[in-house]
Protein backbone atom coordinates (compact mmCIF):
# COMPACT_ATOMS: atom_id res chain seq x y z
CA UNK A 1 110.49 35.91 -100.61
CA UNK A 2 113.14 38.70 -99.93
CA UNK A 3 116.51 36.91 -99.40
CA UNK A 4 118.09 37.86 -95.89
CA UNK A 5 120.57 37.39 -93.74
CA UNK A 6 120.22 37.58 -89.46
CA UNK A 7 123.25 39.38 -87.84
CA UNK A 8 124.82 36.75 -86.68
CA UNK A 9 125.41 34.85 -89.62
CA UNK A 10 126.90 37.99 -91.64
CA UNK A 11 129.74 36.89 -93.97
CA UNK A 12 133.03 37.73 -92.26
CA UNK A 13 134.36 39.42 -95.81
CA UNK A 14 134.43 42.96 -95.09
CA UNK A 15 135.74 44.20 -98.51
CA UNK A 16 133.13 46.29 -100.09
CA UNK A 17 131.31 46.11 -103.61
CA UNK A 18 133.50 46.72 -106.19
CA UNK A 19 133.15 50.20 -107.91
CA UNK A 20 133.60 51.85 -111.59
CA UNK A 21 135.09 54.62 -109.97
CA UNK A 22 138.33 55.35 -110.89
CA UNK A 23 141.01 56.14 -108.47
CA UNK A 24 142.53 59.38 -108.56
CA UNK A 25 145.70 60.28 -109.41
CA UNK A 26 147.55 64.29 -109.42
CA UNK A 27 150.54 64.59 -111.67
CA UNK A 28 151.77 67.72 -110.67
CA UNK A 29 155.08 68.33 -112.76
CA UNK A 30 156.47 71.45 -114.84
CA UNK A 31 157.15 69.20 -117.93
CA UNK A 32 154.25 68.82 -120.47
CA UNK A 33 156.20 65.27 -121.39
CA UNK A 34 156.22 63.81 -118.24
CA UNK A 35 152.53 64.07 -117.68
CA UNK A 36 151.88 62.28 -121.01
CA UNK A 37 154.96 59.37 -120.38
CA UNK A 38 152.92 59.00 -117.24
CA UNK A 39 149.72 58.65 -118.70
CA UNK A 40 151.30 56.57 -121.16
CA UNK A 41 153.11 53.95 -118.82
CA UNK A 42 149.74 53.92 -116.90
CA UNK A 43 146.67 53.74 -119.62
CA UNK A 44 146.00 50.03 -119.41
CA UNK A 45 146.44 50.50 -115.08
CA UNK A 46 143.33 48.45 -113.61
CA UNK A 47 143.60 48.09 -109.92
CA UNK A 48 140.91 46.31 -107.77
CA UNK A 49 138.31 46.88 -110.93
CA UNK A 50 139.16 50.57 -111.50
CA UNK A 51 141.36 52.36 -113.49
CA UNK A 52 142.93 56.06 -113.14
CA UNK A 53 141.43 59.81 -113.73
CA UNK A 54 144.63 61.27 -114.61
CA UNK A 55 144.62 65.14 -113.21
CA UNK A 56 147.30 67.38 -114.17
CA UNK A 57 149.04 70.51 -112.80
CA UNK A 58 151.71 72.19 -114.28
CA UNK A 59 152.75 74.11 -111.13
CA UNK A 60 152.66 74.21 -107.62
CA UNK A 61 149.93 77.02 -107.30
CA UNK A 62 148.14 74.94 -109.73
CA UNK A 63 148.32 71.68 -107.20
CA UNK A 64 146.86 73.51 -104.83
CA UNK A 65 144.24 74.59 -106.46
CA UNK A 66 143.39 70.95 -107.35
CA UNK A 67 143.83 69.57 -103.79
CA UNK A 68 141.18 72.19 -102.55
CA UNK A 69 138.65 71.82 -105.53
CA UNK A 70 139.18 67.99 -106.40
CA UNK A 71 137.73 64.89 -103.84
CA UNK A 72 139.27 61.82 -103.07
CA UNK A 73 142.76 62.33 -104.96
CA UNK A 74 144.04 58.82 -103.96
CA UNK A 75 148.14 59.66 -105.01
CA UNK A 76 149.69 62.78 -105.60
CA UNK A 77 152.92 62.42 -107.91
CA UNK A 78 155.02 65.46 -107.11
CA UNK A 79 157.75 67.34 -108.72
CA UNK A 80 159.86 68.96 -106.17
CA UNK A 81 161.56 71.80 -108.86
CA UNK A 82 159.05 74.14 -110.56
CA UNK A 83 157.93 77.75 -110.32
CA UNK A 84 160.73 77.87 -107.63
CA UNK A 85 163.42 75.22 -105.85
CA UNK A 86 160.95 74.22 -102.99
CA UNK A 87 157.42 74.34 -104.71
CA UNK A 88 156.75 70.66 -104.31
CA UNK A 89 157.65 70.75 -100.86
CA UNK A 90 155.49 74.03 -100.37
CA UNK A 91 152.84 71.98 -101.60
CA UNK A 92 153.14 68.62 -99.52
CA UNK A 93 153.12 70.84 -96.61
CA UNK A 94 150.06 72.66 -97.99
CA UNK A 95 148.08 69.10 -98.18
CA UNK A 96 148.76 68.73 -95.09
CA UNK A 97 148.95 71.61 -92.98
CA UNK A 98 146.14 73.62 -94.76
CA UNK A 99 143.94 71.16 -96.77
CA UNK A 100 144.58 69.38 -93.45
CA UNK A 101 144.58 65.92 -96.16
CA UNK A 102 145.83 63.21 -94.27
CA UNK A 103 144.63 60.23 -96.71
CA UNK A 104 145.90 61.28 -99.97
CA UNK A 105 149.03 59.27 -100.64
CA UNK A 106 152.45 61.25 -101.71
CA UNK A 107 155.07 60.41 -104.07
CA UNK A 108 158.20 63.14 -104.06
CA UNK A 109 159.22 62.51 -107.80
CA UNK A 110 162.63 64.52 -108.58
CA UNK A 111 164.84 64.90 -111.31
CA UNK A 112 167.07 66.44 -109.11
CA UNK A 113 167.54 64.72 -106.22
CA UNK A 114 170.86 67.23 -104.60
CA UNK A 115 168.09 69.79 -104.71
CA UNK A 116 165.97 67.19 -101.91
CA UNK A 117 167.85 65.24 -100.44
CA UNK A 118 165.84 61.95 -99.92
CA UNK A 119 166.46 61.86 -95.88
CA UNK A 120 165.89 65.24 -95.23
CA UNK A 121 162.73 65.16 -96.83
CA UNK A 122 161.47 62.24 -95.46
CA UNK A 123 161.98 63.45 -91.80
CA UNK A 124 160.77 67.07 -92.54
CA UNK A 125 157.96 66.76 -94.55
CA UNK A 126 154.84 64.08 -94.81
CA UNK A 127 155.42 62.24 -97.86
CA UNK A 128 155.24 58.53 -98.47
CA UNK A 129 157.64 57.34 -101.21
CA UNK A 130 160.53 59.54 -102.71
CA UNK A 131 161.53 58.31 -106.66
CA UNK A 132 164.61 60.05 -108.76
CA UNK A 133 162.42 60.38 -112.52
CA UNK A 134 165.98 58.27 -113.62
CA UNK A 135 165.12 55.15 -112.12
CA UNK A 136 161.33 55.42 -111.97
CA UNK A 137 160.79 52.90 -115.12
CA UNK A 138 157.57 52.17 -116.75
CA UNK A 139 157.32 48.70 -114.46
CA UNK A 140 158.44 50.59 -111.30
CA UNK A 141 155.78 53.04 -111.48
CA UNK A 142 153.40 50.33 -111.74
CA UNK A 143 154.69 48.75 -108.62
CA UNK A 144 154.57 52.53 -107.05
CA UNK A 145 151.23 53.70 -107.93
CA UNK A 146 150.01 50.08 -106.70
CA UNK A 147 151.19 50.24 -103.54
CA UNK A 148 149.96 53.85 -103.05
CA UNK A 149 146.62 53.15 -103.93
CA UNK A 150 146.62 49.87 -102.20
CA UNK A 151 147.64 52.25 -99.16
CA UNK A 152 145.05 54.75 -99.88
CA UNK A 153 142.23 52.71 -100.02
CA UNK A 154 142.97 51.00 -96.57
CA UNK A 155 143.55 54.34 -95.08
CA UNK A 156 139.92 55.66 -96.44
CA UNK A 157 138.34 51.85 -94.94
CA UNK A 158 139.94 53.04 -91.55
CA UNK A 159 138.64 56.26 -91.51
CA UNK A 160 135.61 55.48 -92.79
CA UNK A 161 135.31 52.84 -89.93
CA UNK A 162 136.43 55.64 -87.61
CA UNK A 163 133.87 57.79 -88.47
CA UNK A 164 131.23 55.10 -88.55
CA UNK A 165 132.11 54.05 -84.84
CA UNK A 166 131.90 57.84 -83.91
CA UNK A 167 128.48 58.36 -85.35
CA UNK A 168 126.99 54.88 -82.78
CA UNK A 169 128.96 55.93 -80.13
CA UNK A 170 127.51 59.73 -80.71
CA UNK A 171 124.43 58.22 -81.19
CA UNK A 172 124.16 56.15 -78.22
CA UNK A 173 125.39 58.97 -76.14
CA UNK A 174 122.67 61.23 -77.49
CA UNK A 175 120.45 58.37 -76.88
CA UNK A 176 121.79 57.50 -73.12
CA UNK A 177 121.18 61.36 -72.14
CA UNK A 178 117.34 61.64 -72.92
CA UNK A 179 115.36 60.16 -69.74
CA UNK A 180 112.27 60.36 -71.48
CA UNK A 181 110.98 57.04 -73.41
CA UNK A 182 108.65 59.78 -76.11
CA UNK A 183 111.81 61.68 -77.34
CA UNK A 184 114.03 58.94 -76.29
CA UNK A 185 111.86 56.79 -79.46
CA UNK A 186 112.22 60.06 -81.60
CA UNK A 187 115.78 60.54 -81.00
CA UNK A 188 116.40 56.72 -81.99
CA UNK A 189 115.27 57.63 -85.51
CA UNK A 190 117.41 60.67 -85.24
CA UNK A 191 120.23 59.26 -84.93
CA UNK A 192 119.55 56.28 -86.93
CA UNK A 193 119.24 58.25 -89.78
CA UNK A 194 122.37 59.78 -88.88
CA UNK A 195 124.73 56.75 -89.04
CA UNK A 196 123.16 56.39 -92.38
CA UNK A 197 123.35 59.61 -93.86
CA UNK A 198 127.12 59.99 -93.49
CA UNK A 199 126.82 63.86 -93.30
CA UNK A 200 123.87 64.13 -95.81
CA UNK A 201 121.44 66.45 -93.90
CA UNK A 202 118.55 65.61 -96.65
CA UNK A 203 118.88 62.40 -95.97
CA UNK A 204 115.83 60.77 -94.18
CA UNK A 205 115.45 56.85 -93.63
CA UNK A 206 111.71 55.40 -94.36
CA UNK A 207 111.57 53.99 -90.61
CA UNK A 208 109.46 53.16 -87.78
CA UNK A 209 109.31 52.74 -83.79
CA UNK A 210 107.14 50.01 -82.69
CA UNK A 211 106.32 49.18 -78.97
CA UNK A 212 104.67 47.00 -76.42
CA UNK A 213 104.38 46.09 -72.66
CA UNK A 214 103.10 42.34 -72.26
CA UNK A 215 100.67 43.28 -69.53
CA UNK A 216 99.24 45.81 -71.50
CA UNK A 217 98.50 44.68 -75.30
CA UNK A 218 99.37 42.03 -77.53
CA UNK A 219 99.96 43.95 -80.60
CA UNK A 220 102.60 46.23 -81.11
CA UNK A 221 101.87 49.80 -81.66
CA UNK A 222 103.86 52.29 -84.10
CA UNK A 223 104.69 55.01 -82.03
CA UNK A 224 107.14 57.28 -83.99
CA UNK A 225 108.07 57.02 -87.10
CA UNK A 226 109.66 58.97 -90.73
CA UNK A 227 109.47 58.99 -94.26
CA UNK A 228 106.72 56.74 -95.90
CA UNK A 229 106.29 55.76 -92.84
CA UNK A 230 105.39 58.95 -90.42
CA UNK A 231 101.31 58.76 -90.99
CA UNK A 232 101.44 55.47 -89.27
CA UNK A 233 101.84 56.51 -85.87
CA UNK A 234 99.49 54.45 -83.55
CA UNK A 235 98.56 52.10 -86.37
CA UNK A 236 99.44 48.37 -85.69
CA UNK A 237 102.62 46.77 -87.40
CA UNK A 238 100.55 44.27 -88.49
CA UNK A 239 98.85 47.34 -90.68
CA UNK A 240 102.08 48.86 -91.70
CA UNK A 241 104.58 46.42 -92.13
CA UNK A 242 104.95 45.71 -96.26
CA UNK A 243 103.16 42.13 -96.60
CA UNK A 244 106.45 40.69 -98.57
CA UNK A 245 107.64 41.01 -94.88
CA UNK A 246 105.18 39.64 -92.70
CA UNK A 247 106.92 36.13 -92.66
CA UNK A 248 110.38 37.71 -91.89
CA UNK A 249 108.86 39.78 -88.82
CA UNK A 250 107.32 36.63 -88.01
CA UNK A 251 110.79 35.03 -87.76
CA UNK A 252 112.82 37.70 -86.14
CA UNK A 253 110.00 37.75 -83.47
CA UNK A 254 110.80 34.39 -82.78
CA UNK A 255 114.81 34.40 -83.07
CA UNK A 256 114.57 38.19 -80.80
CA UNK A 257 117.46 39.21 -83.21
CA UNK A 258 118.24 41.68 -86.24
CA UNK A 259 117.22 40.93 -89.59
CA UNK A 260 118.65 42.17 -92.58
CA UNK A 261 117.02 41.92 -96.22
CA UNK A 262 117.49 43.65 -99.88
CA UNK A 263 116.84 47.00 -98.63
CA UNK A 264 115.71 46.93 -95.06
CA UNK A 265 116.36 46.29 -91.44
CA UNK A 266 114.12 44.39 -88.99
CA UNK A 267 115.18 44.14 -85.39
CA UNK A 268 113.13 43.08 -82.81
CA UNK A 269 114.10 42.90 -78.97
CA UNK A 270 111.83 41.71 -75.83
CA UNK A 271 113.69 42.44 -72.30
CA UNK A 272 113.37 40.63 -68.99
CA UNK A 273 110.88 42.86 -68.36
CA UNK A 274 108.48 42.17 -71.11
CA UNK A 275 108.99 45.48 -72.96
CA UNK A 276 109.65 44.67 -76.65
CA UNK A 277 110.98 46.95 -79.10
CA UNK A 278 110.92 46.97 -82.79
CA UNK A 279 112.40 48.89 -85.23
CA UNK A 280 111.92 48.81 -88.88
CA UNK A 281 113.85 50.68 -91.84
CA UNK A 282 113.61 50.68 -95.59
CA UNK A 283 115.34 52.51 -98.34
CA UNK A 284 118.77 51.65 -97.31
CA UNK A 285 121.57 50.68 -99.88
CA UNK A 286 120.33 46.99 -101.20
CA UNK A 287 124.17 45.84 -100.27
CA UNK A 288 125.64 46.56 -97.59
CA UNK A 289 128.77 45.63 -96.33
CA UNK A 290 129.53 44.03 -93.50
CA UNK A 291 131.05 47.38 -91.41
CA UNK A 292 127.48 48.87 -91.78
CA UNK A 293 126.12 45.59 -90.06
CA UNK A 294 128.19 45.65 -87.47
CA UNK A 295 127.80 49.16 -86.68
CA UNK A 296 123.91 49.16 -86.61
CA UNK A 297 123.86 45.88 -84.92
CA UNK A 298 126.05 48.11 -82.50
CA UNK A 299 124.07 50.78 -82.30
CA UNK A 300 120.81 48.64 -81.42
CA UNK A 301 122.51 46.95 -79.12
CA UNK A 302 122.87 49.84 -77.37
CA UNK A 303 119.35 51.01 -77.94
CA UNK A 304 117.97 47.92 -76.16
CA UNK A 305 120.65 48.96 -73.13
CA UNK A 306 119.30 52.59 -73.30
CA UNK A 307 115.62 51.27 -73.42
CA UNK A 308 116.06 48.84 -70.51
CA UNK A 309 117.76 51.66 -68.54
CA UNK A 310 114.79 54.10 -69.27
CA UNK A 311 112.65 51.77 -68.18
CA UNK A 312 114.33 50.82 -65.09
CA UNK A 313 114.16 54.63 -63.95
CA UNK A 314 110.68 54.72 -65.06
CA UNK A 315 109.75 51.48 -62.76
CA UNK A 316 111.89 53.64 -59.69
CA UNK A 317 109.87 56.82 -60.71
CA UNK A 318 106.96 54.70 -61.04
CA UNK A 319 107.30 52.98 -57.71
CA UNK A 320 108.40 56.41 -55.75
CA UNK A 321 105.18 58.10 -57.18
CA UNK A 322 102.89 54.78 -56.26
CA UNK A 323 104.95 55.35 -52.48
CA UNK A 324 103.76 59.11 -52.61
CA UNK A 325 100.17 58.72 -53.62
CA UNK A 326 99.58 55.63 -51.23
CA UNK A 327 101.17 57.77 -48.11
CA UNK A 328 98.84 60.72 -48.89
CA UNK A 329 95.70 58.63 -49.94
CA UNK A 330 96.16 57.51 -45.96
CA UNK A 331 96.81 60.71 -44.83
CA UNK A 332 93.86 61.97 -46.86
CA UNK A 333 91.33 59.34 -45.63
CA UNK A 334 92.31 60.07 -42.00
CA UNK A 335 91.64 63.42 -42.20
CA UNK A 336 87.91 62.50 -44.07
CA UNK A 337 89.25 63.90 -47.21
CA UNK A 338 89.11 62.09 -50.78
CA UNK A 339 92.69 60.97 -52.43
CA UNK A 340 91.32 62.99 -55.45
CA UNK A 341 92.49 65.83 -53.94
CA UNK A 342 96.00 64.85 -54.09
CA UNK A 343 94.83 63.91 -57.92
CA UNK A 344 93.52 67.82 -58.37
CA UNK A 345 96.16 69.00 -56.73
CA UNK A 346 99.12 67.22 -58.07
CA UNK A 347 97.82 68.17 -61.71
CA UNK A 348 96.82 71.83 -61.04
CA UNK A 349 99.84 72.15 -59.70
CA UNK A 350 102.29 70.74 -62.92
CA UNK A 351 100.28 73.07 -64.78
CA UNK A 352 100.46 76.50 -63.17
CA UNK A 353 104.38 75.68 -63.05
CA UNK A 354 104.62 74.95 -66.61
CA UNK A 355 102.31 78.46 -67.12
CA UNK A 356 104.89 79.94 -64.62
CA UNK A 357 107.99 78.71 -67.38
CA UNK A 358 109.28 75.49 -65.65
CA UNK A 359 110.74 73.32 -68.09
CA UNK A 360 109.01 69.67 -68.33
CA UNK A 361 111.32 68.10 -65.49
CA UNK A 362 111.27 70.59 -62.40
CA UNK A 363 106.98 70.62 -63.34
CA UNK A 364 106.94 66.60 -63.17
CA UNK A 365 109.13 66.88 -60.17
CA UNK A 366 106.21 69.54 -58.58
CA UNK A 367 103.44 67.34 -59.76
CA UNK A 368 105.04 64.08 -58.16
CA UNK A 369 105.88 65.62 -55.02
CA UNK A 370 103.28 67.89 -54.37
CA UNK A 371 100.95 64.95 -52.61
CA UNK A 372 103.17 64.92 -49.89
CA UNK A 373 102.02 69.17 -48.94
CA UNK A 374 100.34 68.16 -45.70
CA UNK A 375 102.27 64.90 -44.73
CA UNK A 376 102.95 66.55 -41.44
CA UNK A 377 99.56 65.89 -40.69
CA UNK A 378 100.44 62.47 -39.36
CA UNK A 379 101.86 63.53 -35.90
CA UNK A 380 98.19 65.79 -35.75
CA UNK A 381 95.86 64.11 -33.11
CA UNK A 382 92.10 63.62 -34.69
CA UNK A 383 90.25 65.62 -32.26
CA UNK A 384 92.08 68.48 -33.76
CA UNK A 385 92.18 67.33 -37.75
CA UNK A 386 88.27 65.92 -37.96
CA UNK A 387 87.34 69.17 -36.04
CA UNK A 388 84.05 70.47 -38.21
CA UNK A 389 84.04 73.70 -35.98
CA UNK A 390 86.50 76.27 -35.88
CA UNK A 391 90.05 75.72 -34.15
CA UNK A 392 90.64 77.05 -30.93
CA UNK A 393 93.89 79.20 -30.85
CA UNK A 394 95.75 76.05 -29.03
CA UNK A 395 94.36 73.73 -31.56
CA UNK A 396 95.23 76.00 -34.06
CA UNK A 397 98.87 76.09 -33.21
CA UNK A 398 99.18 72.72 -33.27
CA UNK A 399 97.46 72.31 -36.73
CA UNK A 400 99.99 74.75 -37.28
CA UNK A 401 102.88 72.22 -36.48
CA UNK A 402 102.24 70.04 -39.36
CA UNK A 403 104.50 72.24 -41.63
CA UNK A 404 107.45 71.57 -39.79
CA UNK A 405 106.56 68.13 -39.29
CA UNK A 406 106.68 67.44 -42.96
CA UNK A 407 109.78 69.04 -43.49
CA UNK A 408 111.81 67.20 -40.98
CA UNK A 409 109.90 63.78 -42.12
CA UNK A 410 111.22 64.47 -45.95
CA UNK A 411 114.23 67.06 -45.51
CA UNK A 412 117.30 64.51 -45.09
CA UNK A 413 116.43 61.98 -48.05
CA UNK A 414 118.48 62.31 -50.85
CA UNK A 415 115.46 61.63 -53.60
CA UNK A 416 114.28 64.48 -55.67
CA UNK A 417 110.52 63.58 -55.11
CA UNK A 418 111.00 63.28 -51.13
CA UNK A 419 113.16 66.59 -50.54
CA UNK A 420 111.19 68.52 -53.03
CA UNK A 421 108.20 67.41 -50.73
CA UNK A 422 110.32 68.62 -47.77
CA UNK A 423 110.37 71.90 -49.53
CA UNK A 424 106.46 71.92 -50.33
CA UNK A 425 105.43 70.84 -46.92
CA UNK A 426 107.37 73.46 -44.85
CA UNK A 427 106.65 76.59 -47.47
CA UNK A 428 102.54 76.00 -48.41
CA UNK A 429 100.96 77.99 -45.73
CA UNK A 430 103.83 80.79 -46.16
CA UNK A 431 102.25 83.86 -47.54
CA UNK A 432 103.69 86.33 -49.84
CA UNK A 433 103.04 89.38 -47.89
CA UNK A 434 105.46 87.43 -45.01
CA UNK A 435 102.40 86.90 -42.54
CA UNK A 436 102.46 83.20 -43.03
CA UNK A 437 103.65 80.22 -41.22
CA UNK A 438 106.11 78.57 -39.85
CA UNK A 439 108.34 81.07 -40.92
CA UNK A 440 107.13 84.15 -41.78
CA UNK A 441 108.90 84.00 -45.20
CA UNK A 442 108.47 86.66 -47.43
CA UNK A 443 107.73 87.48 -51.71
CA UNK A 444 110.39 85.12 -53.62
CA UNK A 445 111.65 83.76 -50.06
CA UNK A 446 109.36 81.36 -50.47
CA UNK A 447 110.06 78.44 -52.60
CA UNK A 448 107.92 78.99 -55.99
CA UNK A 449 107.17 74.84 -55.13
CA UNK A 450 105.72 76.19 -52.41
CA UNK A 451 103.92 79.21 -53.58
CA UNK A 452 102.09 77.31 -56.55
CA UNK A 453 100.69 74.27 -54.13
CA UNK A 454 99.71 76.82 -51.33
CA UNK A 455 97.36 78.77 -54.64
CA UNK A 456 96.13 75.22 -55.62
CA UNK A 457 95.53 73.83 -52.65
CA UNK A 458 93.55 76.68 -51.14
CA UNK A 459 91.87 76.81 -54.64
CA UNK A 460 90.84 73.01 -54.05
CA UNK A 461 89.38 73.60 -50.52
CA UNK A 462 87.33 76.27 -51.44
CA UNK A 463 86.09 74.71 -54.66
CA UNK A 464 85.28 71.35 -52.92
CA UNK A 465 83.42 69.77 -49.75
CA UNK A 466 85.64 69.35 -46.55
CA UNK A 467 84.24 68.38 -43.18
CA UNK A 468 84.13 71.83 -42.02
CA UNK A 469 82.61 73.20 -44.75
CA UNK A 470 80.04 72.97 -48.28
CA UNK A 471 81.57 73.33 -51.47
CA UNK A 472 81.52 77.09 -52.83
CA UNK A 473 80.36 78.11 -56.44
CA UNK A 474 83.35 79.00 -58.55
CA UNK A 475 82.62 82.68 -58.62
CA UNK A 476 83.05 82.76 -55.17
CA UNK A 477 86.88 81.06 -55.32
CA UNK A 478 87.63 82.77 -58.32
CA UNK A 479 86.70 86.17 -56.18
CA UNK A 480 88.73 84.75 -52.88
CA UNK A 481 92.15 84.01 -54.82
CA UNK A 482 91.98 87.67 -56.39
CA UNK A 483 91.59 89.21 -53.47
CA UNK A 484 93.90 87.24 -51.91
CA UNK A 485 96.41 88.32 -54.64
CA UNK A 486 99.53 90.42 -53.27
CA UNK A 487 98.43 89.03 -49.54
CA UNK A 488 98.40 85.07 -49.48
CA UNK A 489 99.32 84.55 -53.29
CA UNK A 490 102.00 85.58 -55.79
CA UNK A 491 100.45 88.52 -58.19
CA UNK A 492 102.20 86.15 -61.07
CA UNK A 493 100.47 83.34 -60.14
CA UNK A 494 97.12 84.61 -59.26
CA UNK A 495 97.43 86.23 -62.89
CA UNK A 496 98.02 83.14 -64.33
CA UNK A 497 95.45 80.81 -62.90
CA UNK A 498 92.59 83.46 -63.74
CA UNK A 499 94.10 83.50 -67.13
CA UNK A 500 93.75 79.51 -67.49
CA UNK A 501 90.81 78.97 -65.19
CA UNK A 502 89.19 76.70 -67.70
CA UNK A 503 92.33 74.41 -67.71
CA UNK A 504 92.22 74.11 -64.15
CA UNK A 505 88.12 73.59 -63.59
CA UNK A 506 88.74 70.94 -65.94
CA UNK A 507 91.08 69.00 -63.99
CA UNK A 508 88.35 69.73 -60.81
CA UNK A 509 86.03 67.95 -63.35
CA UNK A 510 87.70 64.88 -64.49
CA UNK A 511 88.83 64.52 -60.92
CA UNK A 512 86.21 64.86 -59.02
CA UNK A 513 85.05 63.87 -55.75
């Protein structure tokens, strides 16, 4: 079995692995000599299990050269006098100013100090240590370089930890913006990969989403997923996960905590509500440090907050839509009608906006409001609404009121679903030629919320039974809604749904009466 180690017992230590790598070090110096007298003082230099890469320069034009074309140069031991007086100086404001190097650690090394003076350097210009070449002996350039690269190396574990708390909290911002649960599941691997990659754009974790709702299965179900891993969609994790695991997932199941192993993550979360989450990844460095744990254990701590707060606005959305359907189903049934025809309408409706170009949100928004077109209908007495003959003109003016009715119902909530219904019940019996009611609104006066429901819903009455009338043969609705075109109905839309009649017959199918 895979040795492992649950987040909350991580070793404290935070130092990481040691490395061959050898720290860096610029001479940049005029003198031939003093490059090899340094080399020499330094050659048996071992500092935290790494020795130096000596890199020379022989002038200041030369220094910057190597600052822009070398990584990671850990000290910098400058000559101030070269080509000219200043040229060390020139180029400790170059690694700063212009490589914009802020890590690299800078020693002002000067065999004539009158030419820089020690304070005025210190104050002007970002350097770390100032040495006169007389009293920098062999066993005071030890003691220099150590300290530099002692401070070089916690500089790089600060930024390093800087960055790696930018890419969660980017992350989890990313994450916290996406209201939908399917991209909210893709964008988790995303940005998972992300906080991994450090910058690599190739890089790509060997990871999977896994889900469940406790009313609704007992298994967990893949349901995104990358790398080895992204034919496994919809497969069980039982199927997927490696069988060297299968005790492991077993355990973090039971502890509802993060697992980490030689080369993989396991966490597993179960909310209040009895939605639990798992996420799996493989391929990641076989040690990591204790920083990386923290972070990710971060980061899906913040994926379980992101989940539960999906979830809670799905449950509102849920419960707002449930609210909708139930308060049309009754107007529905008191006016003899089926609630499929909310059903058929609701769905025609989402898809002749997103034909139209609405983006994904403003056609959910027309699909979950568009039940409440004829809620008006409420204040209409039954002798008028269960009327199989035609209307007189008094009982059609009334029928008439249950526009406005609707609107002022709906108009003064402040939720998207109820005012968009406002919108839908006042403007579906407008016509585009500006001959319908309550307003007489004209072309694009009317609200295009308005203008797709009044196509649908006509579309639907015609197509269907009502009590005033048989159900007419499709050739006979298609005919009505292009003549209608221009008149009653958008040219746009009456283009569109003649287009894509198929698409919405087959929602008249699979909702039918």
């Amino acid at each position: 079995m895979d040795e492992f180690i649950f987040a909350d017992e991580a070793p404290e230590d935070n130092s990481q692995a040691e490395s061959l790598v050898p720290w860096k070090l610029l001479i940049v110096d005029d003198e031939m000599e003093v490059h090899s007298v340094t080399k020499l003082a330094l050659r048996d230099f071992v500092f935290q299990g790494r020795n130096i890469e000596f890199i020379s320069a022989y002038s200041g034009k030369q220094a910057k050269e190597k600052i822009d074309t070398v990584d990671d140069i850990a000290v910098i031991l400058l000559d101030v006098v070269m080509e000219t007086d200043d040229a060390g100086l020139q180029v400790a404001s170059y690694t700063r100013d212009v490589a914009q190097n802020k890590l690299v650690r800078i020693v002002l090394r000067t065999g004539q100090p009158g030419q820089a003076p020690e304070r005025d350097v210190i104050i002007n210009y970002d350097i770390n240590d100032y040495k006169s070449k007389t009293e920098l002996t062999s066993q005071r350039l030890f003691t220099t370089i150590i300290s530099a690269f002692r401070s070089y190396k916690d500089l790089v574990s600060i930024e390093y930890n800087r960055q790696g708390l930018e890419r969660v909290i980017d992350a989890s911002c990313n994450l916290f913006s996406i209201p939908a649960m399917s991209n909210f599941i893709d964008g988790l691997l995303t940005q998972l990969t992300a906080i991994f990659s450090r910058g690599d754009e190739a890089f790509i974790l060997n990871s999977f989403v896994a889900e469940h709702h406790g009313e609704q299965q007992d298994e967990l179900m893949v349901v995104a997923a990358q790398g080895e891993f992204k034919k496994s969609v919809g497969r069980s994790v039982a199927q997927v996960i490696p069988p060297s695991i299968h005790k492991l997932y077993s355990e973090v199941k039971h502890r509802n905590e993060m697992l980490f192993g030689q080369g993989y993550i396991v966490y597993y979360r179960q909310n209040p509500m009895q939605f639990s989450t798992l996420v799996f990844v493989s391929g990641i460095p076989d040690s990591i440090s204790a920083h990386d744990r923290h972070l990710i254990e971060l980061f899906l701590r913040n994926v379980q907050v992101a989940y539960d707060n999906i979830l809670l606005n799905l449950e509102i959305e849920s419960t707002q839509r449930e609210v909708v359907y139930r308060l049309g189903f009754a107007l529905e049934s008191r006016s003899k009608e089926t609630g499929n025809h909310l059903k058929r309408v609701a769905h025609c409706s989402q898809l002749l906006g997103q034909l139209y170009g609405m983006n994904e949100q403003e056609a959910q928004l027309l699909k979950l409001a568009s039940p409440l077109h004829d809620v008006g209908k409420i204040a209409i007495p039954d002798a008028i609404l269960n009327n199989p003959s035609k209307l007189t003109e008094e009982q059609f003016t009334v029928m008439r009121t249950h526009a406005q009715i609707g609107y002022d119902l709906l108009h003064d909530s402040t939720r998207p679903i109820l005012r968009a219904g406002a919108i839908i019940a006042l403007s579906h019996h407008e016509k585009w030629d500006g001959t319908g009611y309550p307003k007489g609104l004209l072309g694009t006066e009317i609200d295009i919320f308005g203008r797709i429901v009044s196509l649908v819903d006509v579309f639907d009455a015609l197509y269907n039974k009502r009590c005033y009338k048989p159900a007419f043969e499709l050739d006979v609705c298609l005919q009505f809604i292009s003549d209608a075109k221009g008149e009653a109905f958008e040219p746009r839309l009456v283009d569109l749904f003649i287009e894509n009649q198929q698409a919405f017959i087959k929602i008249m199918e699979d909702h039918a009466d």
